[in-house]
PDB file of N, CA and C in Angstrom:
ATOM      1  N   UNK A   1      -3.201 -17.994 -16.633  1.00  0.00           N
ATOM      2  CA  UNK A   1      -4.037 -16.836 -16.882  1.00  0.00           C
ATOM      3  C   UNK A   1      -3.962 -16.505 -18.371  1.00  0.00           C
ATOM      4  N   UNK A   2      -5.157 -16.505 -19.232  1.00  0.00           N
ATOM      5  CA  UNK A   2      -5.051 -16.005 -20.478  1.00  0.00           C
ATOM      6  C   UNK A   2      -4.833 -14.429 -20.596  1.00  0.00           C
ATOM      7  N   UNK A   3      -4.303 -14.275 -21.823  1.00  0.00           N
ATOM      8  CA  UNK A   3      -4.070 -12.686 -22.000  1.00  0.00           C
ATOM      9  C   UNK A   3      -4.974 -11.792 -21.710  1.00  0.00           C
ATOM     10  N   UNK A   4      -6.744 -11.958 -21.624  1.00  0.00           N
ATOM     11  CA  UNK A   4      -7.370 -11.464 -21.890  1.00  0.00           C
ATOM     12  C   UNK A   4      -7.961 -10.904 -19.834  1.00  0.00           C
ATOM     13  N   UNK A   5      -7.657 -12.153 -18.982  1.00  0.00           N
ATOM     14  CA  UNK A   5      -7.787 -11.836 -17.497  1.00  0.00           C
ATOM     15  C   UNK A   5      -6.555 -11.368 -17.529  1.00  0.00           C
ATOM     16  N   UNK A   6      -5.233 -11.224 -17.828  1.00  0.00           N
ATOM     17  CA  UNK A   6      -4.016 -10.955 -17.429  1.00  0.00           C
ATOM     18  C   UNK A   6      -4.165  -9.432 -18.144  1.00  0.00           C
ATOM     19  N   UNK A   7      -4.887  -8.659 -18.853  1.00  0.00           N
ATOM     20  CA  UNK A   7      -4.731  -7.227 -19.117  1.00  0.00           C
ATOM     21  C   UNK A   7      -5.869  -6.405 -18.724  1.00  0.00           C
ATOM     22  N   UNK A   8      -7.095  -7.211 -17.745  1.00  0.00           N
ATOM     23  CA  UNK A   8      -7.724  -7.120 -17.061  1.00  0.00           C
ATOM     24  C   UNK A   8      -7.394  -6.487 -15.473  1.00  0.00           C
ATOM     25  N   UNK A   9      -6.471  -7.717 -15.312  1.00  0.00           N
ATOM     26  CA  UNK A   9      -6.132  -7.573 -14.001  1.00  0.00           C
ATOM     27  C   UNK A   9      -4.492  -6.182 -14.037  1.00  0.00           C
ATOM     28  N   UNK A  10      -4.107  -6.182 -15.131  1.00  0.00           N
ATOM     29  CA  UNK A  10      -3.261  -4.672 -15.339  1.00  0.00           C
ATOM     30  C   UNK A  10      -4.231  -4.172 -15.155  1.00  0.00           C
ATOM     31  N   UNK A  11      -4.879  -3.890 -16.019  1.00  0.00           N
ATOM     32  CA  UNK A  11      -6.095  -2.393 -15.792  1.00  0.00           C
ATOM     33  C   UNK A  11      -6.396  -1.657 -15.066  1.00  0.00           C
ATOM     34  N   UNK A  12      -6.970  -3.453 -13.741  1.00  0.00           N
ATOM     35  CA  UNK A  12      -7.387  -3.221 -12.385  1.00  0.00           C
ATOM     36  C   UNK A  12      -6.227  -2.488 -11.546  1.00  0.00           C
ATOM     37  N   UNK A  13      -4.951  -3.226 -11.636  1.00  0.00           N
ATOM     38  CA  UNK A  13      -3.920  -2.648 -11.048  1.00  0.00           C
ATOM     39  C   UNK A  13      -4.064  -1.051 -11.149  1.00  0.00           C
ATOM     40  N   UNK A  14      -3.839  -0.860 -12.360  1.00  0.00           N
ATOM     41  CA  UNK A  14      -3.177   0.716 -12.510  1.00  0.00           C
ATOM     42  C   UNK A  14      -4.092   1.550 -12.480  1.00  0.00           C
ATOM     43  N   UNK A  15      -5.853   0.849 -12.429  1.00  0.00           N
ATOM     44  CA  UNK A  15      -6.547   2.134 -11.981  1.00  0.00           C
ATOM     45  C   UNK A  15      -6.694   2.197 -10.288  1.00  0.00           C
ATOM     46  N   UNK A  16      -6.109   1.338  -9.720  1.00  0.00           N
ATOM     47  CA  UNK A  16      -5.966   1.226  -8.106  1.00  0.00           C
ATOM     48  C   UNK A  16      -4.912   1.899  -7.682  1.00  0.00           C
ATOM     49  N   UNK A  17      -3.572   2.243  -8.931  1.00  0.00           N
ATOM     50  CA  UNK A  17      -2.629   2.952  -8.253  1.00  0.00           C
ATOM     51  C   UNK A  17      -2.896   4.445  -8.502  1.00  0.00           C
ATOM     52  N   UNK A  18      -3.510   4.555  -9.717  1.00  0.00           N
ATOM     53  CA  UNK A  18      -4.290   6.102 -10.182  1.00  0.00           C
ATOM     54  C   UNK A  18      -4.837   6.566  -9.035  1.00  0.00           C
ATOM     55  N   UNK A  19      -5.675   5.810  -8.420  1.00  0.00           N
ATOM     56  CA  UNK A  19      -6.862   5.908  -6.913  1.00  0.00           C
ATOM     57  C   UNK A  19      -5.904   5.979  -6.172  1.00  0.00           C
ATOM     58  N   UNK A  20      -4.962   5.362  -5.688  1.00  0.00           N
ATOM     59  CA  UNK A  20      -4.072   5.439  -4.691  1.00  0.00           C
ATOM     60  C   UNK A  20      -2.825   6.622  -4.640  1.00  0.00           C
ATOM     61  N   UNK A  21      -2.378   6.810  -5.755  1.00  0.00           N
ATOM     62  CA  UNK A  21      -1.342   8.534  -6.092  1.00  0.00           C
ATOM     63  C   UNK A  21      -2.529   9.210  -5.665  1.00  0.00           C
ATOM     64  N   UNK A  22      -3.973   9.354  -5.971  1.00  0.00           N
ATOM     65  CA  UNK A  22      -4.950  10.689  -5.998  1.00  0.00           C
ATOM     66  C   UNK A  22      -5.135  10.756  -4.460  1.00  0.00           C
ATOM     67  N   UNK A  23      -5.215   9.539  -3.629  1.00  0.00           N
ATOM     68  CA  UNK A  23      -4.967   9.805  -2.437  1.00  0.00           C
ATOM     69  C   UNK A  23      -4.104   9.965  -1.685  1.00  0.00           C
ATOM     70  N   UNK A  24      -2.911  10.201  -2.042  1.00  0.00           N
ATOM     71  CA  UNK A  24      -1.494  10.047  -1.692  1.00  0.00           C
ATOM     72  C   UNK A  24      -1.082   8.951  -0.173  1.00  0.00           C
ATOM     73  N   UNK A  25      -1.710   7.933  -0.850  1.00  0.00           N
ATOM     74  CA  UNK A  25      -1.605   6.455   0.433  1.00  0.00           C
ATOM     75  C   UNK A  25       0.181   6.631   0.413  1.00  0.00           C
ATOM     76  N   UNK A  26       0.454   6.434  -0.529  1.00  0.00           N
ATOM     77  CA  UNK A  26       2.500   6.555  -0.405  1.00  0.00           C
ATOM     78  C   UNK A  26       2.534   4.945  -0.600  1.00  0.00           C
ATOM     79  N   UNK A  27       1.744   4.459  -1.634  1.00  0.00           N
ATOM     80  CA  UNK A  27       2.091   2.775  -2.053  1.00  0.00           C
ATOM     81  C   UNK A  27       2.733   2.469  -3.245  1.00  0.00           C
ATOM     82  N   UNK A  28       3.476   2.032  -3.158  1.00  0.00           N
ATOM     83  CA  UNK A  28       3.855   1.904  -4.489  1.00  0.00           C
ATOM     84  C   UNK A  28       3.167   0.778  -5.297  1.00  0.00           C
ATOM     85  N   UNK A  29       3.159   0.239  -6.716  1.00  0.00           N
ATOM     86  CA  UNK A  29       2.291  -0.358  -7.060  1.00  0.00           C
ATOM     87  C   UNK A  29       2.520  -1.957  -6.825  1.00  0.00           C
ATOM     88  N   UNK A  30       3.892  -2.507  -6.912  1.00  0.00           N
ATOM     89  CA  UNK A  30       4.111  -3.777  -5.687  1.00  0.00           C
ATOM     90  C   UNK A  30       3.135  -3.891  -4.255  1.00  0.00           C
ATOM     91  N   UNK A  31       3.483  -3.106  -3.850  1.00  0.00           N
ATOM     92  CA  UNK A  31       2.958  -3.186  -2.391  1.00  0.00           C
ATOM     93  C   UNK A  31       1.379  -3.194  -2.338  1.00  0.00           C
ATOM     94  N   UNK A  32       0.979  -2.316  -3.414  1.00  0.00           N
ATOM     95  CA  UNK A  32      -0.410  -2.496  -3.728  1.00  0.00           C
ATOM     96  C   UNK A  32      -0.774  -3.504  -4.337  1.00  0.00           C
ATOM     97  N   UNK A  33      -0.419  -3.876  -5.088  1.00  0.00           N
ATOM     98  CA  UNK A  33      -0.766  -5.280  -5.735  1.00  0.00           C
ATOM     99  C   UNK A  33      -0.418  -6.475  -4.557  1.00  0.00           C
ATOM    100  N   UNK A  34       0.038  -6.514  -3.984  1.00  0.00           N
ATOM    101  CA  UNK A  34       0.477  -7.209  -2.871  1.00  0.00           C
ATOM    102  C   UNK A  34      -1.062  -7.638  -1.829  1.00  0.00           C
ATOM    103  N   UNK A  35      -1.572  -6.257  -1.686  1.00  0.00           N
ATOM    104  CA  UNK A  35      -2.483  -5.528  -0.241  1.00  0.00           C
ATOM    105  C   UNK A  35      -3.616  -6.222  -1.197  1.00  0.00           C
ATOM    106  N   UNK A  36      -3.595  -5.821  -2.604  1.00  0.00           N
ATOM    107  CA  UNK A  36      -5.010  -6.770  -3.343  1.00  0.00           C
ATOM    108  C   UNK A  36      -5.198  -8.075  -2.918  1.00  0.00           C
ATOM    109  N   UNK A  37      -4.184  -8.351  -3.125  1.00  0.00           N
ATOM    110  CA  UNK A  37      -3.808  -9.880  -3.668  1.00  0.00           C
ATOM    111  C   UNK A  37      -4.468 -10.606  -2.088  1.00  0.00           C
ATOM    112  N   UNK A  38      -3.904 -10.323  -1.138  1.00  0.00           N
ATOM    113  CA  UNK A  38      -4.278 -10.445  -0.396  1.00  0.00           C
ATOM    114  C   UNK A  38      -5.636 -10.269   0.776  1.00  0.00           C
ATOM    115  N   UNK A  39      -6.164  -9.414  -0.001  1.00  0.00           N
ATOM    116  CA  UNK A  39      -7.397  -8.649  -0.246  1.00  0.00           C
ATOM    117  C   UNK A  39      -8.577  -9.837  -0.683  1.00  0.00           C
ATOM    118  N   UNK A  40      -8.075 -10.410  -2.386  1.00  0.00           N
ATOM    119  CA  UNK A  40      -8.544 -11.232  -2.664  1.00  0.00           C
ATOM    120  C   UNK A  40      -8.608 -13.047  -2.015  1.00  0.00           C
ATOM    121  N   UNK A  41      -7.803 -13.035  -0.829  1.00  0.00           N
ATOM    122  CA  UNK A  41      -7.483 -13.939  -0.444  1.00  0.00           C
ATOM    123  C   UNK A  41      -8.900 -13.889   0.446  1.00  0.00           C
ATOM    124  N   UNK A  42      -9.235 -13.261   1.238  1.00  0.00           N
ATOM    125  CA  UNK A  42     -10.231 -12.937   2.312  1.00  0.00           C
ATOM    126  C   UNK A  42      -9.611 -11.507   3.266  1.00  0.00           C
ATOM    127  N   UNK A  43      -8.721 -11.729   3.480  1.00  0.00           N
ATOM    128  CA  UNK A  43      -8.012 -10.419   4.656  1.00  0.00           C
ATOM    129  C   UNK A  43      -8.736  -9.236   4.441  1.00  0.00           C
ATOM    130  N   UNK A  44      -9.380  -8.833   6.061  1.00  0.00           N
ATOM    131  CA  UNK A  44     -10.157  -7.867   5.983  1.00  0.00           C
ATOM    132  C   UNK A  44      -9.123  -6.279   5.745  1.00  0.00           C
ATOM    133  N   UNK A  45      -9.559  -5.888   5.437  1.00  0.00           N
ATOM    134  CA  UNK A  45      -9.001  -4.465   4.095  1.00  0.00           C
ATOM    135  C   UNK A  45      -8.940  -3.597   5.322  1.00  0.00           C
ATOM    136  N   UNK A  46      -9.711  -3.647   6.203  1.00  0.00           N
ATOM    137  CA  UNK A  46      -9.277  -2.729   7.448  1.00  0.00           C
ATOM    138  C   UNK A  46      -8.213  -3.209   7.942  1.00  0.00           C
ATOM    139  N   UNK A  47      -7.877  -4.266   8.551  1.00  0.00           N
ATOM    140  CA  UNK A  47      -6.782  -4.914   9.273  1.00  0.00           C
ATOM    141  C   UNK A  47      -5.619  -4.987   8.496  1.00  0.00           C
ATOM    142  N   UNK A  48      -5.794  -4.531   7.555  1.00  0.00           N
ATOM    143  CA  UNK A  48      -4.510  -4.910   6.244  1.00  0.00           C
ATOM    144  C   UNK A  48      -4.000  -3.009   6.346  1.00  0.00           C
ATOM    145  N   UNK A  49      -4.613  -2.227   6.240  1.00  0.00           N
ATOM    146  CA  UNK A  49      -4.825  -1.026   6.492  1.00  0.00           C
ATOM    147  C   UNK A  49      -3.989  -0.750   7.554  1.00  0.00           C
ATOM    148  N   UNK A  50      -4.460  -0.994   9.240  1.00  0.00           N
ATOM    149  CA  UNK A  50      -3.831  -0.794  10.361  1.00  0.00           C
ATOM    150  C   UNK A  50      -2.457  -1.330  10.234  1.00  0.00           C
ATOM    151  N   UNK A  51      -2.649  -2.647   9.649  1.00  0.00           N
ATOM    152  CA  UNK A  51      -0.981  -2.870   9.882  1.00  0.00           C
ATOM    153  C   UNK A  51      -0.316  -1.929   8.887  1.00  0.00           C
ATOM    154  N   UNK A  52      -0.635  -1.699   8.083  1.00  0.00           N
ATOM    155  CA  UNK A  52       0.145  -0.564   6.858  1.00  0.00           C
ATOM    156  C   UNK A  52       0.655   0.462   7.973  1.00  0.00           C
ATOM    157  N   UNK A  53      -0.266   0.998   8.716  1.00  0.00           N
ATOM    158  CA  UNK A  53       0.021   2.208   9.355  1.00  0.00           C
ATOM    159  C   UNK A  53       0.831   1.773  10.557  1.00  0.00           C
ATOM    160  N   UNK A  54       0.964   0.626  11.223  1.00  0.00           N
ATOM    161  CA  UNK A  54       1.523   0.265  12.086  1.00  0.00           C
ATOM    162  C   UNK A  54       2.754   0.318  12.005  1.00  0.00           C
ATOM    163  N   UNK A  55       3.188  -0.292  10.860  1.00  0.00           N
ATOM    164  CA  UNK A  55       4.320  -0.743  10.072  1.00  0.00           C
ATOM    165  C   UNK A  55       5.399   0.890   9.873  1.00  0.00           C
ATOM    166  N   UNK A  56       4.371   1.650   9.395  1.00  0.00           N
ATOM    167  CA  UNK A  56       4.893   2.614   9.057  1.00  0.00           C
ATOM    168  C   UNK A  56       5.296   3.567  10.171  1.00  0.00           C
ATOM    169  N   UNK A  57       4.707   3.263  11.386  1.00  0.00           N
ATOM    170  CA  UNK A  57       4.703   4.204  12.189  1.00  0.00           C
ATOM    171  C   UNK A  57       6.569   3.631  12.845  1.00  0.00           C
ATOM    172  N   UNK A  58       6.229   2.343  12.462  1.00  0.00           N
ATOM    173  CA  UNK A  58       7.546   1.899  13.449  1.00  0.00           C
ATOM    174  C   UNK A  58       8.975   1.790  12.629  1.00  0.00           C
ATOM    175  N   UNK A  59       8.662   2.082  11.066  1.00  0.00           N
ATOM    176  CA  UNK A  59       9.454   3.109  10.332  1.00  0.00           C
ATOM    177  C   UNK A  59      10.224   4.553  10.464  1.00  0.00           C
ATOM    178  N   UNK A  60       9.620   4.987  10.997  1.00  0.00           N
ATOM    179  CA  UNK A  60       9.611   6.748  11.384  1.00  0.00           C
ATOM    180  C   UNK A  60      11.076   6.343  12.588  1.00  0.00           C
ATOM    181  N   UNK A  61      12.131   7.005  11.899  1.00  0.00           N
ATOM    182  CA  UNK A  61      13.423   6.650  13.094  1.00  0.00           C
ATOM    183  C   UNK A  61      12.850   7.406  14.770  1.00  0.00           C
ATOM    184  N   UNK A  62      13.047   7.099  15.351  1.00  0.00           N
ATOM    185  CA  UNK A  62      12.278   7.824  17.097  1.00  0.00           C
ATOM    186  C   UNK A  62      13.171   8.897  17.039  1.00  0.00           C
ATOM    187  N   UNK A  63      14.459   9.331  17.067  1.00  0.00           N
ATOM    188  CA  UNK A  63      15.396  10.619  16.985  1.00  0.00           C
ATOM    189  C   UNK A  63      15.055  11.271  16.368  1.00  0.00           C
ATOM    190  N   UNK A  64      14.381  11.037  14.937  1.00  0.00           N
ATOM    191  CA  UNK A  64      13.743  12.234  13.943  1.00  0.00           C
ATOM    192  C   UNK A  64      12.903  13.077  14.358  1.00  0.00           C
ATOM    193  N   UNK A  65      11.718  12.213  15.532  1.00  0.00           N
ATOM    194  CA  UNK A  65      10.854  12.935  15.969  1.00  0.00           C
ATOM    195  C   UNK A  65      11.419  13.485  17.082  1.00  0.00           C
ATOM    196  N   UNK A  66      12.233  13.710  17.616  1.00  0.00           N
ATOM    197  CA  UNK A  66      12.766  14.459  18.994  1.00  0.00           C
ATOM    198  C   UNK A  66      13.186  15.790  18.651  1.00  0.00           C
ATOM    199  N   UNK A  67      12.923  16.672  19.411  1.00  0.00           N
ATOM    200  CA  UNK A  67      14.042  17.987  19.071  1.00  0.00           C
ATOM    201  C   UNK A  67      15.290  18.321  19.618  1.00  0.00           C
ATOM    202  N   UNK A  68      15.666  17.562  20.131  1.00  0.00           N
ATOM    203  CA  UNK A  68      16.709  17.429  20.271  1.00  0.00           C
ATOM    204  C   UNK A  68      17.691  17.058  19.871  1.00  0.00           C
ATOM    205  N   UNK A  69      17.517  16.258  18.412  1.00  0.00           N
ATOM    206  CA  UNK A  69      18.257  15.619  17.231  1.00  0.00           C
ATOM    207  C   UNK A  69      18.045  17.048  16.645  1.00  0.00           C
ATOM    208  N   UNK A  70      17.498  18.087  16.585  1.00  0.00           N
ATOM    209  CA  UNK A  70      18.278  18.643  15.492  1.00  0.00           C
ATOM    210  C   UNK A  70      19.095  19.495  15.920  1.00  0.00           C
ATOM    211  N   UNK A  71      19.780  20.072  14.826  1.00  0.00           N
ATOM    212  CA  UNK A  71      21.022  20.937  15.087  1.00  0.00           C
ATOM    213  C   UNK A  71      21.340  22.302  14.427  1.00  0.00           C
TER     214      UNK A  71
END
């Protein structure tokens, strides 16, 4: 990659994470650059999406959400 696509593709990055803090997705800019990248591969941007949320949902410890964990 010459310097000139390689401060391009920064650009692109950091105005995708600008867009992404303003929506508060909660990506950091790895993970976003990641979701592009892959993006650019073909992977439909919805399905890349669901699993984000999938992923995340099965993050969330199950006791946190109970009330009975708290004290």
């Amino acid at each position: 990659m010459d310097a000139d696509a390689a401060k391009t593709a920064r650009d692109s990055l950091d105005l995708a994470f600008q867009m992404s803090n303003i929506l508060e997705t909660g990506l950091d800019r790895h993970t976003l650059s990641i979701l592009i990248a892959l993006c650019d591969l073909g992977l439909n941007p919805e399905a890349l999406a669901a699993v984000v949320k999938e992923l995340r949902r099965e993050l969330v410890p199950q006791d946190a959400s109970s009330p009975s964990s708290v004290q």
